[in-house]
Protein backbone atom coordinates (compact mmCIF):
# COMPACT_ATOMS: atom_id res chain seq x y z
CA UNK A 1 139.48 116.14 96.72
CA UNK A 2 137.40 113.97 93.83
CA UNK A 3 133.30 114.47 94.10
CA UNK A 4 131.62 111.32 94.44
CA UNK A 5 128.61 113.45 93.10
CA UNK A 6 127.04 112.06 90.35
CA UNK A 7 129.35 108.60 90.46
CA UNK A 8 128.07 105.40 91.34
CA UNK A 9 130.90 104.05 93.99
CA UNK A 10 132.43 100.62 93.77
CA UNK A 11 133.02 98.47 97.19
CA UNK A 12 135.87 96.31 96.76
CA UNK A 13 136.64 95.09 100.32
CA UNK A 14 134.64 94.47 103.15
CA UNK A 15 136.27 98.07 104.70
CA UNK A 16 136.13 100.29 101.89
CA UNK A 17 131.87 98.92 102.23
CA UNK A 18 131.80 99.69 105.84
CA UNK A 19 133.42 103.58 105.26
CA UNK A 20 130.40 104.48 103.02
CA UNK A 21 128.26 102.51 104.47
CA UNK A 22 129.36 104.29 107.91
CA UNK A 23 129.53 107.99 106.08
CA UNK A 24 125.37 107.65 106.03
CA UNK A 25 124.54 105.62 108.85
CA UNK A 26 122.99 108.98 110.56
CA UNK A 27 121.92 110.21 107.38
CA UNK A 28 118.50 110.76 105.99
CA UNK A 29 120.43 110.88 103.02
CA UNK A 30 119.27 108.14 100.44
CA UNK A 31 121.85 105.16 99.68
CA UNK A 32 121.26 103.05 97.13
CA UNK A 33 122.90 99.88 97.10
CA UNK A 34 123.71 97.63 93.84
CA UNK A 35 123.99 94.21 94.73
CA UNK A 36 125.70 92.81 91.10
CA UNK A 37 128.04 90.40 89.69
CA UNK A 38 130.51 90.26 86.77
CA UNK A 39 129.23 87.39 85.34
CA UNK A 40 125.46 88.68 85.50
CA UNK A 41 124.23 89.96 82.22
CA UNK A 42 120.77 91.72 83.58
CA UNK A 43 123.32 93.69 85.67
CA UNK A 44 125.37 94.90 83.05
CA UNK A 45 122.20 95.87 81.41
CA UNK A 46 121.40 98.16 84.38
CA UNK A 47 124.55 99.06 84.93
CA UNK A 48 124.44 102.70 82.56
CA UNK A 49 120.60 103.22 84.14
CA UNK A 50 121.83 103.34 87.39
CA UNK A 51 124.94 105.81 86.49
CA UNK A 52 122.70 108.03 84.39
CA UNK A 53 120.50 108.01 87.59
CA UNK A 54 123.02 109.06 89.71
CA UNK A 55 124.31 111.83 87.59
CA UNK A 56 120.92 113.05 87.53
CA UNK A 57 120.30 113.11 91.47
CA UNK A 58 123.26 114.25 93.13
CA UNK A 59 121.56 114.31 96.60
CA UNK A 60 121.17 110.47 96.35
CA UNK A 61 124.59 107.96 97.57
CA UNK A 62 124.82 104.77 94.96
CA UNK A 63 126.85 102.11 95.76
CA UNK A 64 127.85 99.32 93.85
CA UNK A 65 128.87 95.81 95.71
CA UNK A 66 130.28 93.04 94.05
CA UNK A 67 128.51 89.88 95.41
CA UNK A 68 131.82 87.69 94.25
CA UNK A 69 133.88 90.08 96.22
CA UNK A 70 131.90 91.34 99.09
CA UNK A 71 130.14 87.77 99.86
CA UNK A 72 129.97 88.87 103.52
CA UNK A 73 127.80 91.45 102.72
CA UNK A 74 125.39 90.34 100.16
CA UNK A 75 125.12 87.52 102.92
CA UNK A 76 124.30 89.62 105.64
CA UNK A 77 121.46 91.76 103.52
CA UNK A 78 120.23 88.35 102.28
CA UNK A 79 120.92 89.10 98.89
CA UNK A 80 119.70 86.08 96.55
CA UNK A 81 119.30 87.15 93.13
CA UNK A 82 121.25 89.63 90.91
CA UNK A 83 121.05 92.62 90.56
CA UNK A 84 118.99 93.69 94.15
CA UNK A 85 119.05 96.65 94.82
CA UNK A 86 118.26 98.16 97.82
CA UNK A 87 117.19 101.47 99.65
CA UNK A 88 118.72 102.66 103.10
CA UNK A 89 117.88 105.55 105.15
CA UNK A 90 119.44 105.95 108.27
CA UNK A 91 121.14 102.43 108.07
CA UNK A 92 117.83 101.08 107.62
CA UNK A 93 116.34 99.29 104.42
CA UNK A 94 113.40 101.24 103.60
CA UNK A 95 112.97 99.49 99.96
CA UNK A 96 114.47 96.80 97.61
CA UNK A 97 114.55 95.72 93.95
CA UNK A 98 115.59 92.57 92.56
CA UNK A 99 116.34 92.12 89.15
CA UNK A 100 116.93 94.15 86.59
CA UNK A 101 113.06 96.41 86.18
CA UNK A 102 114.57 100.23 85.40
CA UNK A 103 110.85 101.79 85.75
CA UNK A 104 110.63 100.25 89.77
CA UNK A 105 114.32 101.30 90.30
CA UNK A 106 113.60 104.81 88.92
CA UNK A 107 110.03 105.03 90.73
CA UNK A 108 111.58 103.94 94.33
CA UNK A 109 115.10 105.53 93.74
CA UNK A 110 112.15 108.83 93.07
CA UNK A 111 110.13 107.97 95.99
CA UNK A 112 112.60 107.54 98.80
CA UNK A 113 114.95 110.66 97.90
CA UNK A 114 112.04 112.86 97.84
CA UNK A 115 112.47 115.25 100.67
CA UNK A 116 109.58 114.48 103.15
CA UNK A 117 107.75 117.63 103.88
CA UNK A 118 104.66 117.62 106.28
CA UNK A 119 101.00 118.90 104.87
């Protein structure tokens, strides 16, 4: 069986979404969800960012959606502007991005895997 460890993991069709999407629906686990089009050059700009990230933090789920493909979907999260990306805990958007700005992707993509640990 292929890792998806350190992969950022294209949604092609509305199922293939809802399978990850349903894998950390329970999950405290951080998901991080690229909103991007072909056609979109700040994407492709933020494109390699967002794969070095996720080679770099295993522990975090990054999914790519193709707003052409998956209209449904960017619909439903009210996507309006590519790229957005945003942060889901639990099925739950704790955070979102829009537009291409690599130091607040890296600060929240740092902020929300952080394992919460009480003082």
């Amino acid at each position: 069986m292929a890792s998806s460890e350190g992969v950022v993991i294209g949604c092609h069709t509305v199922d293939q979404w809802k399978e990850q999407f349903g894998k950390h629906v329970d999950s405290k686990k951080l998901v991080v969800v690229d909103f991007t089009a072909s056609w979109c050059g700040p994407c492709r700009v933020i494109a390699p960012i967002l794969a070095d990230l996720a080679k770099k933090m295993p522990h975090v789920t990054f999914l790519k959606v193709d707003v052409d493909e998956l209209e449904s979907v960017a619909q439903e999260y009210e996507v309006e502007a590519m790229p957005t990306f945003l942060f889901l805990k639990e099925g739950k958007i704790v955070d979102k991005v829009v537009g291409a700005k690599k130091d607040e992707l890296t600060g929240c993509v740092e902020k929300h895997a952080e394992v919460v640990v009480a003082a």
